[in-house]
PDB file of N, CA and C in Angstrom:
ATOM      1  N   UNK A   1    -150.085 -23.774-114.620  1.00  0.00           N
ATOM      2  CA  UNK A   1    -151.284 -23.197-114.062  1.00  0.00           C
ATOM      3  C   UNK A   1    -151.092 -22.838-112.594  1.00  0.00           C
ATOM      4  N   UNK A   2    -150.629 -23.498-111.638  1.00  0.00           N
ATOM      5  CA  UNK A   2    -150.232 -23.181-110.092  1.00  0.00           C
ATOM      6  C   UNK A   2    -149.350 -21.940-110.229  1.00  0.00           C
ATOM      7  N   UNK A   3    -148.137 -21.677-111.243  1.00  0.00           N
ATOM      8  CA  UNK A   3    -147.587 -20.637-111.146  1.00  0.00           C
ATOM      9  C   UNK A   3    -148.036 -20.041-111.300  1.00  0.00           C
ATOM     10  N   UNK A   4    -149.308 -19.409-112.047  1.00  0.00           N
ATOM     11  CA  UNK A   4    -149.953 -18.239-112.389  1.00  0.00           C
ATOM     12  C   UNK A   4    -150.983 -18.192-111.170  1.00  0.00           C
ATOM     13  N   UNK A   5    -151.693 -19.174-110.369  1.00  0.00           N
ATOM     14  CA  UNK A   5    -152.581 -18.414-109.550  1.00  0.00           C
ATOM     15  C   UNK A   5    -151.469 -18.453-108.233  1.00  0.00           C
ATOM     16  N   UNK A   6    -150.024 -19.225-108.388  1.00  0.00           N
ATOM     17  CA  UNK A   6    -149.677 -18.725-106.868  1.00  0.00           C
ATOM     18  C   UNK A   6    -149.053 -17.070-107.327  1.00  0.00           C
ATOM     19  N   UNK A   7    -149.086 -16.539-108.269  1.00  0.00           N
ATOM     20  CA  UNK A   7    -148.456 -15.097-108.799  1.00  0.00           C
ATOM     21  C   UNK A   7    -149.767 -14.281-108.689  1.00  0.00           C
ATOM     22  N   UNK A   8    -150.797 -14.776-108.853  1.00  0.00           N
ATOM     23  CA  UNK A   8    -152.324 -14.064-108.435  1.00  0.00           C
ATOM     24  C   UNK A   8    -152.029 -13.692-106.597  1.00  0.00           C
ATOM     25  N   UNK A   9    -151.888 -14.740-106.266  1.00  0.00           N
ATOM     26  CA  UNK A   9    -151.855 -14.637-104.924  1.00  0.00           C
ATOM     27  C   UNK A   9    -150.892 -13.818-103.898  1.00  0.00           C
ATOM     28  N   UNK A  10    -149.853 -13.978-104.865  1.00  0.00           N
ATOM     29  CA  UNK A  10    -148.680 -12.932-104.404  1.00  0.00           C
ATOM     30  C   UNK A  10    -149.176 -11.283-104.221  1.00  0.00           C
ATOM     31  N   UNK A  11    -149.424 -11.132-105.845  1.00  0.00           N
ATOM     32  CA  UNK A  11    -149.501  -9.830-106.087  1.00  0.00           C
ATOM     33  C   UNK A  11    -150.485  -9.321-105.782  1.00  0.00           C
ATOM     34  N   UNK A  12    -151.659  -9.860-105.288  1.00  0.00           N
ATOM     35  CA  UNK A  12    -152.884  -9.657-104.592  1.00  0.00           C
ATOM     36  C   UNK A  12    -152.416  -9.177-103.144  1.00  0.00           C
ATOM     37  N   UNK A  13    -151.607  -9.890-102.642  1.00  0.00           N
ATOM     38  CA  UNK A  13    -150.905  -9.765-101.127  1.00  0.00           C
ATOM     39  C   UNK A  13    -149.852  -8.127-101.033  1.00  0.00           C
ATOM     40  N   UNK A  14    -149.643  -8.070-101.875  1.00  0.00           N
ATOM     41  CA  UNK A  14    -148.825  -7.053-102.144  1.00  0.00           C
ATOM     42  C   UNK A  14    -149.487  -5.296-102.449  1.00  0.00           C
ATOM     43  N   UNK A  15    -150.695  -5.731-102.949  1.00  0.00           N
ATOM     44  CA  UNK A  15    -151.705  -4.775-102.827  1.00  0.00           C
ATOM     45  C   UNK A  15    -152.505  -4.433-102.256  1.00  0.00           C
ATOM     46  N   UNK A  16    -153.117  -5.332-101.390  1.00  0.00           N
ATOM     47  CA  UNK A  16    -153.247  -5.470 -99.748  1.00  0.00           C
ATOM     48  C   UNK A  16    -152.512  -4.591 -98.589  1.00  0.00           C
ATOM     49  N   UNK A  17    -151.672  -4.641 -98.910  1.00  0.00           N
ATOM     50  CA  UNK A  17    -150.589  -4.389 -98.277  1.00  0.00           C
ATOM     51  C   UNK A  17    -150.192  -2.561 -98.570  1.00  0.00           C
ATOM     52  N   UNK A  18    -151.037  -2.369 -99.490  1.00  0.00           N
ATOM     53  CA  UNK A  18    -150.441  -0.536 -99.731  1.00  0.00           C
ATOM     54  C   UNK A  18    -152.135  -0.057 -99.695  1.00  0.00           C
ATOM     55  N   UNK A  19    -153.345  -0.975 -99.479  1.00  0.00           N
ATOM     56  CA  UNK A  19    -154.486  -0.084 -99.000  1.00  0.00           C
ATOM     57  C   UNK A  19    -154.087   0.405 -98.016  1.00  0.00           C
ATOM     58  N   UNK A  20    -154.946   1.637 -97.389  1.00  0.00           N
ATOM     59  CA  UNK A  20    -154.977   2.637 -96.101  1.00  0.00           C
ATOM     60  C   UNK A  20    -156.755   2.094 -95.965  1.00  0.00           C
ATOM     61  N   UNK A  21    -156.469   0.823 -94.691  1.00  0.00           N
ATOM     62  CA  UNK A  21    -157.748   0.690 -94.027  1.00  0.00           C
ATOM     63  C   UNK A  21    -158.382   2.106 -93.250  1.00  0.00           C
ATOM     64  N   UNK A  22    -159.312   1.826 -92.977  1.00  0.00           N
ATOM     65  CA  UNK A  22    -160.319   2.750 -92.120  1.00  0.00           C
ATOM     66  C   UNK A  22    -160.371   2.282 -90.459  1.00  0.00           C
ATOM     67  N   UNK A  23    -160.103   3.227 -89.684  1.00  0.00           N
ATOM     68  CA  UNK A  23    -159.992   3.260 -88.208  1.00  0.00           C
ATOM     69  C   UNK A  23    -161.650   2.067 -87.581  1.00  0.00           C
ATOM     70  N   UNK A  24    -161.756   2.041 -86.467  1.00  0.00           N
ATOM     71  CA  UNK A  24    -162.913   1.543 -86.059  1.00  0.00           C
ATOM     72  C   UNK A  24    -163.657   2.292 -86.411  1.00  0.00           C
ATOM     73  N   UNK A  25    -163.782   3.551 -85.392  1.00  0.00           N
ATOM     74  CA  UNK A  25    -164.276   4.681 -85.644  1.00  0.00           C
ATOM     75  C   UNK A  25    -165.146   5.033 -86.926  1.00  0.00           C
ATOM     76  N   UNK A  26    -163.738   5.340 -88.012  1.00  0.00           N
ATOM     77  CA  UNK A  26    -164.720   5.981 -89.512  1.00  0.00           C
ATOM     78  C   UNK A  26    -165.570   5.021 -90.266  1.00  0.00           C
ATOM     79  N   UNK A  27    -165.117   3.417 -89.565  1.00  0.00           N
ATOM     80  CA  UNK A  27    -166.021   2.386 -89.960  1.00  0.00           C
ATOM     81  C   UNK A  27    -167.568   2.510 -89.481  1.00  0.00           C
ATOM     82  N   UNK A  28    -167.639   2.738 -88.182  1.00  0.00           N
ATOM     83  CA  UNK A  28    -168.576   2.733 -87.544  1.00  0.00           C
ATOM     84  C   UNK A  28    -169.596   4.048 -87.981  1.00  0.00           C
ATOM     85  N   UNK A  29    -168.852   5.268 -87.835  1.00  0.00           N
ATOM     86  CA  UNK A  29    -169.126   6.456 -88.505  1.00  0.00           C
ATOM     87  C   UNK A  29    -170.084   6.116 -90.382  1.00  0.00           C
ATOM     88  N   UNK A  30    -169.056   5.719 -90.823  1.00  0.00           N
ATOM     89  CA  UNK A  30    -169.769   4.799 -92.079  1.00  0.00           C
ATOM     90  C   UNK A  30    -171.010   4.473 -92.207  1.00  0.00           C
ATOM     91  N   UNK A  31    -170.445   3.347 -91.004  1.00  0.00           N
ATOM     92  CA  UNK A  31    -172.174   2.015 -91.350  1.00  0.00           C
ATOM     93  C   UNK A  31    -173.552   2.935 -90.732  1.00  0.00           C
ATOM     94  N   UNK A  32    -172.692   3.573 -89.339  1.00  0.00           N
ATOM     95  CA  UNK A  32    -174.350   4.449 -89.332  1.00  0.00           C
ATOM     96  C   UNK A  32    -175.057   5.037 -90.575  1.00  0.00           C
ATOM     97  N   UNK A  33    -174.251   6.028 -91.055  1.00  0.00           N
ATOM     98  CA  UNK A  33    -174.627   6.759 -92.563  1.00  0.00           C
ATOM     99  C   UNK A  33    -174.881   5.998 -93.765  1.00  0.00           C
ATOM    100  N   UNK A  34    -174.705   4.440 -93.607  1.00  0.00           N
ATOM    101  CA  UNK A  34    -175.612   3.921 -94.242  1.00  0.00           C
ATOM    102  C   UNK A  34    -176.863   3.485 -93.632  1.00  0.00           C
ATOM    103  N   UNK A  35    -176.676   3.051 -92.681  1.00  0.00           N
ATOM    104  CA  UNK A  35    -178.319   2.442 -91.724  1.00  0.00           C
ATOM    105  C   UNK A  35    -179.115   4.104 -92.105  1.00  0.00           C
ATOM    106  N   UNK A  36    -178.470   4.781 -91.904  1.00  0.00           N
ATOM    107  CA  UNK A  36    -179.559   5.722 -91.637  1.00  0.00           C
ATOM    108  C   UNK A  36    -180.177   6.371 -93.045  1.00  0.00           C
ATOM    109  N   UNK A  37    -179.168   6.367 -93.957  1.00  0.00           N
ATOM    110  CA  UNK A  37    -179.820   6.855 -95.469  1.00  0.00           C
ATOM    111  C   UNK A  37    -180.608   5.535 -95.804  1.00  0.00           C
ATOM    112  N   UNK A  38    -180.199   4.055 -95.726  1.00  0.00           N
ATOM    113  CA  UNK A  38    -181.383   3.249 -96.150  1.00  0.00           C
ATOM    114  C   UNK A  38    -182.323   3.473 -95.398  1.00  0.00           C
ATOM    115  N   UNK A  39    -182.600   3.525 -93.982  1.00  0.00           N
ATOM    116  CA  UNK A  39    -183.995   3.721 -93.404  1.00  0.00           C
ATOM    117  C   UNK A  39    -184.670   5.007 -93.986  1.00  0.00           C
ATOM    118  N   UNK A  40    -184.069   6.320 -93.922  1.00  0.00           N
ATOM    119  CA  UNK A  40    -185.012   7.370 -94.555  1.00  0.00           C
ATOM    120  C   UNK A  40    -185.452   7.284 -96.081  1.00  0.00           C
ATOM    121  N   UNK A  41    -184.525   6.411 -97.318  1.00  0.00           N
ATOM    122  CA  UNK A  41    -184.695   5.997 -98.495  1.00  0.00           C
ATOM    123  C   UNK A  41    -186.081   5.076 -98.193  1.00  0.00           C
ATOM    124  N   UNK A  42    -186.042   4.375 -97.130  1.00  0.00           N
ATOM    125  CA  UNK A  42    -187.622   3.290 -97.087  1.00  0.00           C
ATOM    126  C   UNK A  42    -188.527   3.882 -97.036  1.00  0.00           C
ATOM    127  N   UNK A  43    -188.072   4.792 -96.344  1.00  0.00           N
ATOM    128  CA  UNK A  43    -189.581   6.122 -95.610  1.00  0.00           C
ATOM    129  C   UNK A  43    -190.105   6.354 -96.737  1.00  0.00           C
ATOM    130  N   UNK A  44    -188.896   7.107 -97.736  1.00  0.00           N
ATOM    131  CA  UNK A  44    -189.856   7.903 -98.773  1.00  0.00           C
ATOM    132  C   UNK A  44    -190.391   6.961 -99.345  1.00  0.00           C
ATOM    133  N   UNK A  45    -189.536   5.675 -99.903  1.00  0.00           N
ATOM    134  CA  UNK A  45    -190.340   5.141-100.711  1.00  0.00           C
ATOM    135  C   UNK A  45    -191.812   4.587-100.964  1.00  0.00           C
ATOM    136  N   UNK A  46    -191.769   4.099 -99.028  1.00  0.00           N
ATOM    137  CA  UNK A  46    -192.936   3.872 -98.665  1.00  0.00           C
ATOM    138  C   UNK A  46    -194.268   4.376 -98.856  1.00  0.00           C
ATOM    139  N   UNK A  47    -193.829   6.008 -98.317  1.00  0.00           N
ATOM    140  CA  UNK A  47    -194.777   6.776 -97.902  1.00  0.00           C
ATOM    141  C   UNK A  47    -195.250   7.395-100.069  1.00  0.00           C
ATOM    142  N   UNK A  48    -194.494   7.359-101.166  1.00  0.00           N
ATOM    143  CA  UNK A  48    -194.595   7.658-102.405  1.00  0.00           C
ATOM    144  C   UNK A  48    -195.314   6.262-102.638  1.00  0.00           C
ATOM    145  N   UNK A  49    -195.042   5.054-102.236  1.00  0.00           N
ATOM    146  CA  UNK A  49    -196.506   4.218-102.522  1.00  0.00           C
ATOM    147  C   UNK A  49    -197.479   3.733-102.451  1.00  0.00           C
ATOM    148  N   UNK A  50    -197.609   4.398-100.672  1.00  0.00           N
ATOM    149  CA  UNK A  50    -198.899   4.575 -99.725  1.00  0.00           C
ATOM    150  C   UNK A  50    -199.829   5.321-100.822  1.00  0.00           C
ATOM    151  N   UNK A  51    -199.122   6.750-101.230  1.00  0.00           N
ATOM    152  CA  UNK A  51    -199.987   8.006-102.062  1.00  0.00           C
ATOM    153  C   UNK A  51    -200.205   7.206-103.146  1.00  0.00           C
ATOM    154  N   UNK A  52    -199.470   6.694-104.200  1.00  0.00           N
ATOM    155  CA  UNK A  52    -199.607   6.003-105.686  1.00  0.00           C
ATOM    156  C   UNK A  52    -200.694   5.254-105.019  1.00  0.00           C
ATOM    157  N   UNK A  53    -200.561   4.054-104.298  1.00  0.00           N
ATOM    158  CA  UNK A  53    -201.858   3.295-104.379  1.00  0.00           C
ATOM    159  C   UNK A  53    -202.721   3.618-104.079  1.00  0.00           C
ATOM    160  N   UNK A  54    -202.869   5.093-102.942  1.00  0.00           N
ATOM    161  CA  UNK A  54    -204.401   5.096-102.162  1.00  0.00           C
ATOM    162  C   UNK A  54    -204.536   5.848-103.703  1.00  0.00           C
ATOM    163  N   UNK A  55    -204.251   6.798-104.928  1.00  0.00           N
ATOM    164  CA  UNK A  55    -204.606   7.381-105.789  1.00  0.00           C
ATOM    165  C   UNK A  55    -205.047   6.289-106.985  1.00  0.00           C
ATOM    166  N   UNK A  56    -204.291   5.190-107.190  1.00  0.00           N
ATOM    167  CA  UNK A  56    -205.040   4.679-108.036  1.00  0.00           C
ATOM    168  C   UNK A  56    -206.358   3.679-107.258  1.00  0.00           C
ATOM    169  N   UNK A  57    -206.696   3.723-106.128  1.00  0.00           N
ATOM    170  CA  UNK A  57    -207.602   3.079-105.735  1.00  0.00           C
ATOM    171  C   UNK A  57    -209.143   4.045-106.315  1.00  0.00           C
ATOM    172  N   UNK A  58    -208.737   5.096-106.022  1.00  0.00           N
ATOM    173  CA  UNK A  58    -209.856   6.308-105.713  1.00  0.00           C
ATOM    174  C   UNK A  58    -209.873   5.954-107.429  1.00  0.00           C
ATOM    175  N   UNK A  59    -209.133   5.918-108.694  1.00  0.00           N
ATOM    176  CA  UNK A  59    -209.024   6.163-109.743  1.00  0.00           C
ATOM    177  C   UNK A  59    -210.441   5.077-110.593  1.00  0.00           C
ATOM    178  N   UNK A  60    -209.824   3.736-109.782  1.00  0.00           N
ATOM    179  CA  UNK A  60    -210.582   2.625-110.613  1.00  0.00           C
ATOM    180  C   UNK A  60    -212.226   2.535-109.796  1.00  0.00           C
ATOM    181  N   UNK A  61    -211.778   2.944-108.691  1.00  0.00           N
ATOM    182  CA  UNK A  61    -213.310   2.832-107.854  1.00  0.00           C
ATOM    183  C   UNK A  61    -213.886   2.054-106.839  1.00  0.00           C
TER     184      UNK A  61
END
């Protein structure tokens, strides 16, 4: 059993090893373009259940 997860561990290391990380930069570049699509994704969602509820309010009375 140790031989097989120290051979996990190897070949894990070894594939590691042939990713092409991402600069600071295109990281940073990245995470903005996510901050910023989840914040405008909240907006809409928000603002689509502001309308749904003020409509079913008016609905029931």
């Amino acid at each position: 059993m140790l031989g097989g997860v120290s051979n996990f561990i190897n070949e894990t290391k070894q594939e590691l090893k042939k990713v092409t990380w991402p600069s600071r930069a295109e990281l940073m570049q990245a995470t903005a373009v996510v901050i910023v699509t989840t914040f405008i994704l909240a907006l809409y969602i928000g603002a689509i259940d502001s309308v749904l509820s003020f409509m079913i309010r008016i609905l029931i009375g």
